[in-house]
Protein backbone atom coordinates (compact mmCIF):
# COMPACT_ATOMS: atom_id res chain seq x y z
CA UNK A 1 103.46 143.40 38.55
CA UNK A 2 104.82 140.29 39.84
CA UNK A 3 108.31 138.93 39.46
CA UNK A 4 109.36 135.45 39.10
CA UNK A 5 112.67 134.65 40.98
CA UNK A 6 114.77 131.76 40.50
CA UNK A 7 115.29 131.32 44.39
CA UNK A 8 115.22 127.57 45.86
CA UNK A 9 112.95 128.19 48.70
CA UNK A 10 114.35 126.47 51.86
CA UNK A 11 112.92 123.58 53.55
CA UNK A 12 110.52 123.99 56.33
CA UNK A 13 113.32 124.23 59.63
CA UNK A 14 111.93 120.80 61.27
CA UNK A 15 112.39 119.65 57.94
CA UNK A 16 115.69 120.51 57.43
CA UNK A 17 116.76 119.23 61.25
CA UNK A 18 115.34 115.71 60.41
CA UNK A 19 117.52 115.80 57.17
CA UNK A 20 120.60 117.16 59.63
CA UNK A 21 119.79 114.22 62.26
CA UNK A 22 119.54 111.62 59.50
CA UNK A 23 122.69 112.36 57.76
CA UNK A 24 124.40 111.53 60.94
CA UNK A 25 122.24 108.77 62.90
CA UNK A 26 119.90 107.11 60.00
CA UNK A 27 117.07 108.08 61.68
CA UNK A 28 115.06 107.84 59.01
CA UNK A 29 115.69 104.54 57.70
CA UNK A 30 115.59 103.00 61.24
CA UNK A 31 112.08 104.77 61.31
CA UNK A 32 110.77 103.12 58.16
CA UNK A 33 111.62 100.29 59.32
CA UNK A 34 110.16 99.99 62.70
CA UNK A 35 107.31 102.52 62.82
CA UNK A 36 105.05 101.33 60.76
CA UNK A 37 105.20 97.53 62.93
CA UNK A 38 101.72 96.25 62.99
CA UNK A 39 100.67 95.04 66.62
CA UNK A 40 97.70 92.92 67.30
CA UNK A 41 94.19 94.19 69.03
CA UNK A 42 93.11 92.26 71.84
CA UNK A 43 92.20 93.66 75.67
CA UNK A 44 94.54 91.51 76.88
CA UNK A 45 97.63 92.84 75.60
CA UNK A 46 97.09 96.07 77.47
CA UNK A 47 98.31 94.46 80.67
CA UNK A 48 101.73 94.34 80.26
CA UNK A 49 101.51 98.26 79.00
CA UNK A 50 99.65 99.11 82.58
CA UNK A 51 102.63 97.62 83.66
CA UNK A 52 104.80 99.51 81.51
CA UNK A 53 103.12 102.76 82.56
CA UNK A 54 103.13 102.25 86.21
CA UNK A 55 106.84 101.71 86.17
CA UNK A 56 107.40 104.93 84.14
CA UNK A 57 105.21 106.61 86.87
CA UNK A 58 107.39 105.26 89.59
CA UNK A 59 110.39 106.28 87.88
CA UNK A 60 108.72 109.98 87.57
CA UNK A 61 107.64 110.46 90.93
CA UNK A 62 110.98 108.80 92.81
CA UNK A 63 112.86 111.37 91.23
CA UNK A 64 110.62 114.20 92.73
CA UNK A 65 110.87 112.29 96.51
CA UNK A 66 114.60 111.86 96.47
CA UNK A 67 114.94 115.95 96.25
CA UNK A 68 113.46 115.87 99.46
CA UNK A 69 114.28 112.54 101.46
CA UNK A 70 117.12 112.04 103.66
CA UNK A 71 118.69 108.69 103.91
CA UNK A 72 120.33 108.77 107.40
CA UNK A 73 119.54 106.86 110.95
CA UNK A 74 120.92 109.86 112.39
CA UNK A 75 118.89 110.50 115.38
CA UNK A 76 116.93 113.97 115.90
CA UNK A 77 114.26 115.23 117.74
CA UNK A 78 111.08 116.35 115.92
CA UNK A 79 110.09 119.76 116.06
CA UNK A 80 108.16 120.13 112.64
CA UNK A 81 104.59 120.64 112.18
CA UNK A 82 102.98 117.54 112.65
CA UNK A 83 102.29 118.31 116.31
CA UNK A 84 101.52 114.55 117.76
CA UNK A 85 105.14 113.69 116.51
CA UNK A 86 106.78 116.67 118.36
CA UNK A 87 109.66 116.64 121.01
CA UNK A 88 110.02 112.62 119.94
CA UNK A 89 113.08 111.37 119.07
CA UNK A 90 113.18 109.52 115.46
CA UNK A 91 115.73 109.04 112.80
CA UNK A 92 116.36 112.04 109.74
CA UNK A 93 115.28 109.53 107.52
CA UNK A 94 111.70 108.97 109.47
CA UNK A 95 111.64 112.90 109.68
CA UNK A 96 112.20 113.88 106.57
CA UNK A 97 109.39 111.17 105.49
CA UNK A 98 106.61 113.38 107.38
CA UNK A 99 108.11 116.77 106.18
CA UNK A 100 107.11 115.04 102.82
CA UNK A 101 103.92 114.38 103.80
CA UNK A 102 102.79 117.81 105.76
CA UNK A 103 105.63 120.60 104.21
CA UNK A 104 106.22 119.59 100.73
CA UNK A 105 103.37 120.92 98.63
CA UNK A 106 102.13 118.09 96.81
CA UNK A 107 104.59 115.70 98.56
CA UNK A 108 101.99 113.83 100.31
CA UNK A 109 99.98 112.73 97.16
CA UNK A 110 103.37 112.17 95.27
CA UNK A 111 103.97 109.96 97.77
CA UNK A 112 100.78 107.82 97.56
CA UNK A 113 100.74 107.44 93.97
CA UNK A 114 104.54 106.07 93.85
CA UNK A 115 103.41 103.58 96.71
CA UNK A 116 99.68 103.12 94.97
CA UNK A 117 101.55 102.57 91.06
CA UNK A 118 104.32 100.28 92.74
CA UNK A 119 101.65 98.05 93.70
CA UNK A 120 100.12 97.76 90.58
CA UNK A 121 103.39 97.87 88.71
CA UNK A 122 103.80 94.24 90.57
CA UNK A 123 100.10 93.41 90.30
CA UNK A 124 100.10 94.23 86.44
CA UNK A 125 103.16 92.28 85.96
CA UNK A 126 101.97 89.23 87.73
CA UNK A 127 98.77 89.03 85.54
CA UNK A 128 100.67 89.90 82.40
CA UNK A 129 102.96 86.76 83.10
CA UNK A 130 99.68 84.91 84.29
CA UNK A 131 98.32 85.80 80.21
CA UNK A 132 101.60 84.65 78.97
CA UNK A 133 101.63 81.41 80.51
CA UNK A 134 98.24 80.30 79.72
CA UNK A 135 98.11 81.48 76.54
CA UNK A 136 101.79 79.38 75.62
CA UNK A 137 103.54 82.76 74.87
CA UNK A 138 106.51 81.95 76.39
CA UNK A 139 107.39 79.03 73.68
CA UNK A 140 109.90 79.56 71.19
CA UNK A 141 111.72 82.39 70.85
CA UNK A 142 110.43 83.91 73.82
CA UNK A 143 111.99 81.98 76.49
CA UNK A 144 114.70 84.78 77.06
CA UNK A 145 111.85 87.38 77.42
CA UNK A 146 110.49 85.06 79.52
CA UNK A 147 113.07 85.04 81.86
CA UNK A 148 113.85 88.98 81.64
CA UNK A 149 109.93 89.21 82.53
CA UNK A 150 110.29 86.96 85.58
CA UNK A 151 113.35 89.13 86.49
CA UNK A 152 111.90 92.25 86.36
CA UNK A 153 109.11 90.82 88.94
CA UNK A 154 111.46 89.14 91.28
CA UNK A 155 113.63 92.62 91.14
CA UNK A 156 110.44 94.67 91.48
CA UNK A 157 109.47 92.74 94.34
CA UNK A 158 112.88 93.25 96.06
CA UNK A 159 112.96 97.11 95.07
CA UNK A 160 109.44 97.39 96.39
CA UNK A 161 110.43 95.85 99.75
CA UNK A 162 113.29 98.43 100.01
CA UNK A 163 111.16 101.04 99.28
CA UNK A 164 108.90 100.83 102.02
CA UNK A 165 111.27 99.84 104.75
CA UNK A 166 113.28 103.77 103.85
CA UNK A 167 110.45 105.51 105.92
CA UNK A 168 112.19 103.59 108.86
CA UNK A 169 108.74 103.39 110.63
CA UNK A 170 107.22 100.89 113.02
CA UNK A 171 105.54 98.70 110.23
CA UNK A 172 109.17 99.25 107.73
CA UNK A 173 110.86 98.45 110.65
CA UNK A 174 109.05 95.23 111.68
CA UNK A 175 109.23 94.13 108.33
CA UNK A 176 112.75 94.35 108.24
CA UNK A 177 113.29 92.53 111.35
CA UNK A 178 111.26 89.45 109.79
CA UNK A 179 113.42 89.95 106.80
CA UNK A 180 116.96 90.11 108.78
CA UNK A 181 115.50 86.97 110.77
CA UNK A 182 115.18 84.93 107.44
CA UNK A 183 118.93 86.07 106.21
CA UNK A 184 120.21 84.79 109.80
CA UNK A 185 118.45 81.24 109.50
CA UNK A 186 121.08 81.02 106.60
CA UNK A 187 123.31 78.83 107.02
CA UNK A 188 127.40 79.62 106.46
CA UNK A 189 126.37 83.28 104.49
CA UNK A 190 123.63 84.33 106.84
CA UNK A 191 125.50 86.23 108.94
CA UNK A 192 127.94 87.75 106.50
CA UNK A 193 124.94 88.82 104.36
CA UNK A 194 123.24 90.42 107.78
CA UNK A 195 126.05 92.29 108.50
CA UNK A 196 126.44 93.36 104.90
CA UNK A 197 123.45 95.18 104.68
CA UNK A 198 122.94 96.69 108.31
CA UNK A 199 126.85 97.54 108.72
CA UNK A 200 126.63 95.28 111.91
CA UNK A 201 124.27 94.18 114.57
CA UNK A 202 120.99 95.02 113.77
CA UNK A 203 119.27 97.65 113.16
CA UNK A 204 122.80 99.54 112.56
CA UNK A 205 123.68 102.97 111.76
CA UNK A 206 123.61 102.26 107.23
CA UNK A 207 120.58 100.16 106.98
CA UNK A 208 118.68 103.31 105.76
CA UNK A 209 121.90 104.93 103.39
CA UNK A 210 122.47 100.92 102.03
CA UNK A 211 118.59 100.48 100.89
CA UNK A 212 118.50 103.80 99.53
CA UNK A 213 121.39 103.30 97.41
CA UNK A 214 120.23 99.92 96.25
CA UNK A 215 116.35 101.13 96.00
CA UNK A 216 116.86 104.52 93.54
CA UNK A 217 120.08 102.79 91.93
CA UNK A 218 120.96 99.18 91.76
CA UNK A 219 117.78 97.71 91.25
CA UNK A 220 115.82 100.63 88.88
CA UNK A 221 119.11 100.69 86.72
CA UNK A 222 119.07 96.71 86.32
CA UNK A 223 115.47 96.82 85.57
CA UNK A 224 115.12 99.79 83.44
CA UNK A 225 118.05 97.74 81.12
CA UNK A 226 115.51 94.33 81.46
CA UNK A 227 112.66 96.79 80.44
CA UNK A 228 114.62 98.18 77.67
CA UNK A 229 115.89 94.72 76.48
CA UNK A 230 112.13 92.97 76.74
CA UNK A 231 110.91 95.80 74.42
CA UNK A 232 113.73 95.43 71.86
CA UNK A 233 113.30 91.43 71.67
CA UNK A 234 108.96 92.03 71.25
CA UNK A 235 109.87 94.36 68.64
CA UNK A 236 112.19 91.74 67.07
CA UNK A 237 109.88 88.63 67.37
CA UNK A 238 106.91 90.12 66.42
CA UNK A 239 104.04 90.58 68.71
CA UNK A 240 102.23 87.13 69.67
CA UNK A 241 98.27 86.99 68.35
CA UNK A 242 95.35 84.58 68.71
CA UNK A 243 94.27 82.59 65.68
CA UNK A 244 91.94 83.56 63.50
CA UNK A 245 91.55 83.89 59.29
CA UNK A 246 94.58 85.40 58.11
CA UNK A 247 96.37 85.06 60.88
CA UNK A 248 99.66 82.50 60.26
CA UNK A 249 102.78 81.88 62.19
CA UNK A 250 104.37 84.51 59.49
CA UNK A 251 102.06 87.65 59.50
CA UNK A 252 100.90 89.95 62.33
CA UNK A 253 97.18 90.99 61.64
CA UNK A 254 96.31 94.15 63.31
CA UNK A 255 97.01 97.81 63.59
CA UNK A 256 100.20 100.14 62.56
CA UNK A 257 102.77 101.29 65.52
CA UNK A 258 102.12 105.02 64.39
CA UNK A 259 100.03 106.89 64.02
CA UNK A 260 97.31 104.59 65.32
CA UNK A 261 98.63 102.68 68.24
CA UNK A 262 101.03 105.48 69.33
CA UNK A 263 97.83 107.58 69.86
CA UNK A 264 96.08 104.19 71.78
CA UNK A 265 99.43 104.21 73.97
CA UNK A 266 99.26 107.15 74.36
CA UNK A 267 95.71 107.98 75.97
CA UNK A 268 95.98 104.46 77.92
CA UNK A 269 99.04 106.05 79.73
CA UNK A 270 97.43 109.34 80.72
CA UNK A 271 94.22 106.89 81.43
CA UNK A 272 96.85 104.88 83.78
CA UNK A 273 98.10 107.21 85.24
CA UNK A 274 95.08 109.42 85.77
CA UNK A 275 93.50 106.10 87.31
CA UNK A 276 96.62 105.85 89.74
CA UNK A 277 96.43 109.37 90.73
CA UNK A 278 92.58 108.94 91.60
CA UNK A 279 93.00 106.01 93.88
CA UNK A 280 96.31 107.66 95.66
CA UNK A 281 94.20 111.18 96.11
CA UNK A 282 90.97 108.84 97.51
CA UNK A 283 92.80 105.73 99.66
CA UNK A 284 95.55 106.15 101.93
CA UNK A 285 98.30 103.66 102.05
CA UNK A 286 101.39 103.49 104.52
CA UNK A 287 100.37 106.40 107.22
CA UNK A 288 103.89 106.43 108.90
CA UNK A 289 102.33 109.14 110.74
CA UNK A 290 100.28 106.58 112.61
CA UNK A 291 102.82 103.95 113.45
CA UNK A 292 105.82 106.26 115.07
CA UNK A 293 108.90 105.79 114.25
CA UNK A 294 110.54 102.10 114.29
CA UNK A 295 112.28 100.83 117.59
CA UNK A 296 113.72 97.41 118.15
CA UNK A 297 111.40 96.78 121.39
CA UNK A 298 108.52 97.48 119.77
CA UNK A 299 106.32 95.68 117.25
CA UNK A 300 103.38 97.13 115.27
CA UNK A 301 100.35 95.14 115.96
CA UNK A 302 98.99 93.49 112.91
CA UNK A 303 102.18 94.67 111.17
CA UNK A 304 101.56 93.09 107.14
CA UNK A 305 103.89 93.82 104.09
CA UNK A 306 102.76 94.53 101.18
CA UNK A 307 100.63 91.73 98.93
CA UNK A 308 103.66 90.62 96.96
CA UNK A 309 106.08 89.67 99.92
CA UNK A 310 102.80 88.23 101.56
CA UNK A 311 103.38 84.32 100.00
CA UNK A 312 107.15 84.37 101.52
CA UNK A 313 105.91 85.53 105.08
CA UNK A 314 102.82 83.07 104.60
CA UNK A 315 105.32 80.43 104.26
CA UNK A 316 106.99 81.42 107.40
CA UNK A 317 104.00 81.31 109.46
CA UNK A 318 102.99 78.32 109.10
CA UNK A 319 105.90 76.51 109.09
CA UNK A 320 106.46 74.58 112.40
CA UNK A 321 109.58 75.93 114.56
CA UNK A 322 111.90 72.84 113.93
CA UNK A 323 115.03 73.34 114.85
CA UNK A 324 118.11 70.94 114.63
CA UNK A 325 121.67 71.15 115.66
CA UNK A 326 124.07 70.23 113.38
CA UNK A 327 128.18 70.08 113.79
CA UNK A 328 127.44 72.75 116.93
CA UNK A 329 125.10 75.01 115.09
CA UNK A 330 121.55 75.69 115.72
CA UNK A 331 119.40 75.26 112.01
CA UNK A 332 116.31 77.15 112.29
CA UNK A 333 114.52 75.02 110.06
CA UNK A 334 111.18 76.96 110.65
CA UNK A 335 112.16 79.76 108.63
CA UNK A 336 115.18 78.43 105.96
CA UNK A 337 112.89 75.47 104.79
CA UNK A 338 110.13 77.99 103.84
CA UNK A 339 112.90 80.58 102.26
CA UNK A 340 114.23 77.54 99.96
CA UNK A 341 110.60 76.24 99.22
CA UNK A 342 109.97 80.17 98.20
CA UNK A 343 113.13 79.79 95.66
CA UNK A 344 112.09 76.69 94.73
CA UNK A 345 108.45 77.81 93.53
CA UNK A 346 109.93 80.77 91.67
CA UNK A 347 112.57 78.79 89.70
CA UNK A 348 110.13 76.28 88.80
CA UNK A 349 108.20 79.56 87.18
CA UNK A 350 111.11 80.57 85.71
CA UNK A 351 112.42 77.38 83.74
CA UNK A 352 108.79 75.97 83.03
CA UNK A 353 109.35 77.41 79.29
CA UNK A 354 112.23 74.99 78.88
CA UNK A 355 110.63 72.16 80.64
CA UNK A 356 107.31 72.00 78.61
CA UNK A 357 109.74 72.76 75.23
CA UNK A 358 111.53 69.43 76.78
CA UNK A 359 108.52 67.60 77.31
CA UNK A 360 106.74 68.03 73.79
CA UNK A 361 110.18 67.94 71.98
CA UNK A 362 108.61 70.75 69.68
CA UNK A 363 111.06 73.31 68.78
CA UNK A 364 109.55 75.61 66.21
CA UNK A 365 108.88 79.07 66.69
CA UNK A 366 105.53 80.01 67.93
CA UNK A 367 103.48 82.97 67.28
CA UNK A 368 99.67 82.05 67.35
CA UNK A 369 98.57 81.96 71.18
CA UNK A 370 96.98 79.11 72.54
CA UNK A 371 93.50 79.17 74.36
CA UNK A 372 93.97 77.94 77.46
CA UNK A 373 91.38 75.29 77.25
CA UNK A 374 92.96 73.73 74.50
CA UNK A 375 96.27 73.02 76.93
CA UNK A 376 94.65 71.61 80.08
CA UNK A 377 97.44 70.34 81.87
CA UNK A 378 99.92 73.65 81.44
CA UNK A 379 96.70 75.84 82.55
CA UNK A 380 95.65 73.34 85.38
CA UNK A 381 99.30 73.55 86.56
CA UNK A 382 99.07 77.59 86.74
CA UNK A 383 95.76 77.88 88.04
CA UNK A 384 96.91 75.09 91.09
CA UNK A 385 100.00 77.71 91.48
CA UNK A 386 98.18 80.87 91.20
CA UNK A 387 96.04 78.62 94.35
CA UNK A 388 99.05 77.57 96.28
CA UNK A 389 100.49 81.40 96.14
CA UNK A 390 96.53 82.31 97.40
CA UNK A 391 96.31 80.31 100.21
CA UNK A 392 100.11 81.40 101.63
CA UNK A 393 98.92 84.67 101.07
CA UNK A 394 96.20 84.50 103.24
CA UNK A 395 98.13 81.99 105.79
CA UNK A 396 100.58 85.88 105.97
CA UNK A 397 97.48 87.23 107.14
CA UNK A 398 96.55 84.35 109.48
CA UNK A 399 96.54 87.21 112.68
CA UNK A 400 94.52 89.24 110.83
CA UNK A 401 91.92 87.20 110.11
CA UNK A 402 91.96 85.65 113.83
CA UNK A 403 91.34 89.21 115.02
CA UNK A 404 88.69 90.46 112.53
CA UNK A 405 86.39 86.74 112.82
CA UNK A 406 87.15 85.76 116.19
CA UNK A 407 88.56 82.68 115.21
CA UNK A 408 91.48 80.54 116.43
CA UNK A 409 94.67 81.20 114.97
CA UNK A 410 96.08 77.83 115.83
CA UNK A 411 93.02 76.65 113.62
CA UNK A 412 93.85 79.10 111.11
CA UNK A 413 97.36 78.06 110.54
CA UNK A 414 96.33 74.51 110.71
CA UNK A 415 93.65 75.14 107.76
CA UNK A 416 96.57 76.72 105.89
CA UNK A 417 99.01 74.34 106.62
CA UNK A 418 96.78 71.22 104.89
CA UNK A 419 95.58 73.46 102.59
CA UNK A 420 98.52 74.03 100.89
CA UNK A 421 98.75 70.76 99.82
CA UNK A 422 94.97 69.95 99.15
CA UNK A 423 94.23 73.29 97.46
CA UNK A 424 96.74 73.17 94.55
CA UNK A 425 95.44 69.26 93.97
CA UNK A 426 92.30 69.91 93.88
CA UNK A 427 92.59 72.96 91.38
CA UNK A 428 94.44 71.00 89.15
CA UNK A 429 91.93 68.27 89.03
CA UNK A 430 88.80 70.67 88.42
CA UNK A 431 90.98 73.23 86.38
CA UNK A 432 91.81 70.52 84.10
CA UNK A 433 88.29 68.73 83.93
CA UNK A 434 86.44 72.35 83.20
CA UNK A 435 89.29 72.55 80.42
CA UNK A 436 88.19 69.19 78.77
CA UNK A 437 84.39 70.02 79.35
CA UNK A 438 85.36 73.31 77.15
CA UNK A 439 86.94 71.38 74.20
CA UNK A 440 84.20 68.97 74.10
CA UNK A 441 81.31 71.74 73.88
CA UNK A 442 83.64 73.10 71.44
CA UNK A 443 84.14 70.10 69.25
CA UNK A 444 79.79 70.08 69.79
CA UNK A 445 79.57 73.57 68.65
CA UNK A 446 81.83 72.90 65.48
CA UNK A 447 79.53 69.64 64.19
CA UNK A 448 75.99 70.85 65.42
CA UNK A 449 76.59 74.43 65.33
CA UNK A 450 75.45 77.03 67.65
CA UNK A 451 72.62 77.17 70.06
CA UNK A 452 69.82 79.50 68.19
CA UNK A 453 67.33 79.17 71.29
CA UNK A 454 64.34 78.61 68.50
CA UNK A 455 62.09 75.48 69.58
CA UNK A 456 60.92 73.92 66.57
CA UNK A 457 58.18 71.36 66.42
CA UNK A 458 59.13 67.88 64.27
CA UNK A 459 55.55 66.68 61.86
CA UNK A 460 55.57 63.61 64.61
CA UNK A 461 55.31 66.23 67.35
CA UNK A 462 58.92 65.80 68.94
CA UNK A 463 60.49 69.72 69.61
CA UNK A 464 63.76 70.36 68.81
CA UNK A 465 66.14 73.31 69.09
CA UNK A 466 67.53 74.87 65.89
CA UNK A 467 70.91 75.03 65.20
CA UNK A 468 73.22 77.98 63.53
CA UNK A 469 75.97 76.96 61.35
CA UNK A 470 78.80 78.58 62.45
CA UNK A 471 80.82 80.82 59.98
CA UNK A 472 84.38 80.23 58.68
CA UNK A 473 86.24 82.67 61.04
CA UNK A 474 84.52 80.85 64.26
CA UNK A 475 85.04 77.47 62.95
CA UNK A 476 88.81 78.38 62.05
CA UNK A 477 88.91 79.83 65.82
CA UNK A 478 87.21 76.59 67.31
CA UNK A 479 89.76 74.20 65.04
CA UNK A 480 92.92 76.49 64.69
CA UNK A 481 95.14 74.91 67.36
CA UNK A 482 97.69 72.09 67.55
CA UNK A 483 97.31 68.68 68.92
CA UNK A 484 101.11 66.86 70.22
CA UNK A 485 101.05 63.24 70.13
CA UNK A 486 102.50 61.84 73.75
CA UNK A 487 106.38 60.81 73.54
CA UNK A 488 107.15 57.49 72.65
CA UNK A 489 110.16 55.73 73.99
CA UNK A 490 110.10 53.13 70.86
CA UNK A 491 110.80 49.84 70.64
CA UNK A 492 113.63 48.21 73.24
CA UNK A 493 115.54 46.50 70.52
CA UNK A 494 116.41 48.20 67.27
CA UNK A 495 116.31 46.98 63.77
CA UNK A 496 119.05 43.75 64.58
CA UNK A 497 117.90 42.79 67.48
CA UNK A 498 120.60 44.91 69.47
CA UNK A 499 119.15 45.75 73.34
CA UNK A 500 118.91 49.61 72.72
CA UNK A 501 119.63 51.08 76.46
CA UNK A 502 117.32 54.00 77.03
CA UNK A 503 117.85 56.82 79.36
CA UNK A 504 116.47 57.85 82.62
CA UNK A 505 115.92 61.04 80.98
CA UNK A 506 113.52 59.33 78.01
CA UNK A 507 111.71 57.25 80.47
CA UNK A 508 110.71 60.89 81.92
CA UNK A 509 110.31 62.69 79.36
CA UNK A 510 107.70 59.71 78.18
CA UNK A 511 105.78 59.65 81.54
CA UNK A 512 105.46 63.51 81.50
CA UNK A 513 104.19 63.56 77.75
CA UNK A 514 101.88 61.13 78.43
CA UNK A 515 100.45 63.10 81.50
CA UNK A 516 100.60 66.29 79.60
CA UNK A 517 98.82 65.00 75.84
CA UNK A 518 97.93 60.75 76.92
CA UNK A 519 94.69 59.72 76.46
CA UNK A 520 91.76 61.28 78.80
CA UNK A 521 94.11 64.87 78.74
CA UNK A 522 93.08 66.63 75.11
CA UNK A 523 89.73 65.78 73.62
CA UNK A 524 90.41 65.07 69.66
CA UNK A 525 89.54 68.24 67.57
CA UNK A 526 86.58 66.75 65.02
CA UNK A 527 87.77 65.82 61.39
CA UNK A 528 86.78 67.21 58.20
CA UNK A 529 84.98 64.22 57.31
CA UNK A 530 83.05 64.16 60.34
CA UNK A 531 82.13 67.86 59.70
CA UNK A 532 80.93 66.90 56.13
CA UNK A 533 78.95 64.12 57.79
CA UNK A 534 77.05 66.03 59.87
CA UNK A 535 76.65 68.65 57.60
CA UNK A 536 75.52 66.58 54.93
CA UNK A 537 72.22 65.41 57.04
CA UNK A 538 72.63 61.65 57.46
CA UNK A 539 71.35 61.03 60.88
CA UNK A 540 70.26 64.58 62.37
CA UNK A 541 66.34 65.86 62.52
């Protein structure tokens, strides 16, 4: 015969530790509040977590190579058991680098996929910032994300560069020889800088302890806190979507953070990283094995860095050897006017956000994404960027592809060199002119609907194609964006006749509104009462 107790049962024991941890931390109110944030779907979007991923990969597997890598240019001689590389005399750091590779268990492949996932850590980025910038993402109140984004590429760019010159290899080593070479052409700091971060006349004895300090600390703490802070401020903002019914400047229209797109993260970063681990285990990258280790009389023949630092060495290379002497110095022109036209081009990136907020004079907050057709000039001036940043790249390569076509590299460089200022011209012009011829068979598509591919034949024998209406949600899609009106600078007298004195700064702003939204730059989206006019019959078959 049973017995009924009185007894409060206790609380399941996970239970009763969230109850412990929320009592102290509010843990659960911060929860409510945050995990049930609705994200947009779109394909997209998943670039910037690829990005995400591969730097948490990175993180994860330079932990497991710094057990085993020694940063010193202490000099040995080899006796491990890669036997081509025995009885030569190389640094620790170059040593320890192939114990990694043929003693560690596993250390080889660890290896490839932090060099294979920093790669596409940078590649990921730059075609995440590429979808932000054509899509008008960046407009308000994302220009500070902006700018932490553009950060954490510069920075990842730098880290990656550090990163592959710690083998201390022929290839590192020849890299870092161009790099030293661009610090000296300096002028006034180049030299200080130089012998800041060699510890004296090059190649020094701390070049190897200095970029291993700044590789595994300086930089990955700085952009682990630019991560942190660009995740915090999406969270705060809301995530950006593309219009559609429903979809306002107020809502977000898509799918809860948990359970549903936790488990989507989720499987995309074991997909990432699965993919990463595949290419590293299938493609070699950065044999150091191959190349010996680095000496300052030698050069690796067809020596390239990696695809990122490829626009900056492109610019180099094709830059004439000018040099001028100025107050008894020598100015090596050849290589400091392409370092400063390298800043240049990457500050311009940076500020555009501000400049096109400038330009328009709009200062509203933004949350429904552009299509980049409907913004011709802002996505003809990345696409003739994205060009200019091609063509160096392939002017860094300019030995490479003399070697592999048996062509001229004089004629090479020369192509380059005119290129460079044809190429982005010309993909502005035809960027911008595909962009219009979009709008217009958009505007088409709204007033004669779509293309059904049925002939029909007319009772006085003419044939004619049928057209589908479109539905609401398309023609919200096809009509959903904004249209600026081009600055005005306003009359030159105001209201008594008083000469009103107007600014350098407005005449600008004018002429760049007017090339951005003028006439002949944004074809006018179709009224309603032209929509009810076609729709209503008069005129049409």
């Amino acid at each position: 015969m049973s017995t009924v107790t009185d007894e409060k049962r206790k609380a399941p024991a996970g239970e009763r530790v969230a109850d412990w941890a929320d009592g102290r931390l509010g843990i659960y109110s911060l929860a409510k509040a945050n995990m049930r944030k609705i994200f947009p779907d779109h394909w997209s979007f998943m670039l910037g977590e690829i990005a995400l991923y591969s730097f948490i990969i990175i993180i994860l597997t330079g932990v497991y190579l710094t057990l085993f890598f020694h940063p010193s240019m202490n000099e040995i001689v080899y006796h491990g058991s890669y036997v081509p590389m025995q009885g030569i005399r190389m640094t620790e750091a170059y040593a320890s680098t192939l114990e990694i590779s043929f003693d560690v268990r596993g250390g080889l492949l660890i290896r490839q996929i932090h060099h294979w996932a920093a790669l596409i850590f940078l590649a990921a980025m730059f075609v995440h910032m590429m979808r932000v910038f054509f899509t008008g993402a960046f407009r308000k109140p994302r220009e500070i994300n902006w700018l932490f984004g553009f950060l954490l590429f510069v920075l990842g760019m730098f880290t990656g560069f550090t990163g592959y010159s710690l083998p201390d290899d022929l290839l590192s080593g020849t890299g870092v020889r161009f790099t030293q070479g661009a610090i000296l052409a300096t002028p006034v700091v180049g030299t200080y800088i130089s012998f800041f971060l060699f510890g004296g006349e090059f190649p020094g004895h701390d070049m190897v302890a200095r970029f291993y300090s700044i590789h595994i600390l300086l930089l990955p703490g700085i952009m682990l806190g630019l991560v942190v802070a660009h995740l915090i401020l999406v969270f705060y903002h809301k995530h950006t979507q593309f219009a559609g019914p429903g979809r306002t400047n107020k809502n977000v229209v898509g799918m809860p953070l948990l359970p549903v797109y936790m488990a989507k993260a989720g499987g995309f970063f074991f997909l990432v990283f699965g993919v990463i681990a595949a290419i590293s285990g299938l493609f070699t990258i950065n044999p150091v094995w191959a190349l010996g280790p680095y000496r300052p009389d030698q050069v690796s023949t067809g020596a390239q860095p990696d695809w990122y630092m490829g626009f900056a060495e492109g610019l180099v290379r094709v830059m004439p050897g000018w040099e001028i002497n100025f107050w008894g110095h020598t100015l090596a022109l050849g290589v400091f006017i392409p370092l400063v036209l390298f800043g240049l081009v990457l500050v311009a990136l940076a500020v555009y956000p501000f400049i096109e907020s400038w330009v328009t004079g709009d200062k509203r907050e933004h949350h429904i994404l552009d299509r980049p057709r409907n913004a011709p000039t802002r996505t003809a001036l990345g696409v003739a960027w994205i060009t200019g940043y091609v063509i160096m790249l392939l002017g860094g390569g300019n030995d490479i592809f003399a070697t592999h076509f048996h062509l001229s590299i004089n004629s090479i460089t020369w192509f380059v060199r005119i290129s460079y200022f044809v190429g982005p011209v010309l993909a502005f012009i035809i960027t911008r002119r595909i962009c219009l011829g979009l709008q217009r068979r958009d505007k088409d598509k709204v007033l004669h609907g779509r293309e059904s591919g049925i002939i029909k034949r007319l009772p006085h024998g003419e044939f004619v194609e049928v057209h589908e209406p479109l539905s609401q949600q398309q023609l919200h899609s096809l009509t959903a964006h904004e249209q600026y009106a081009p600055a005005e600078i306003g009359p030159s007298v105001d209201e008594n006749g008083v000469e009103r004195k107007v600014t350098r700064g407005q005449k600008l702003r004018a002429k760049l509104s007017k090339g951005y939204y003028g006439e002949g730059n944004q074809i006018p989206k179709p009224t309603a009462d032209e929509y009810k006019e076609i729709t209503s019959g008069h005129g049409h078959h």
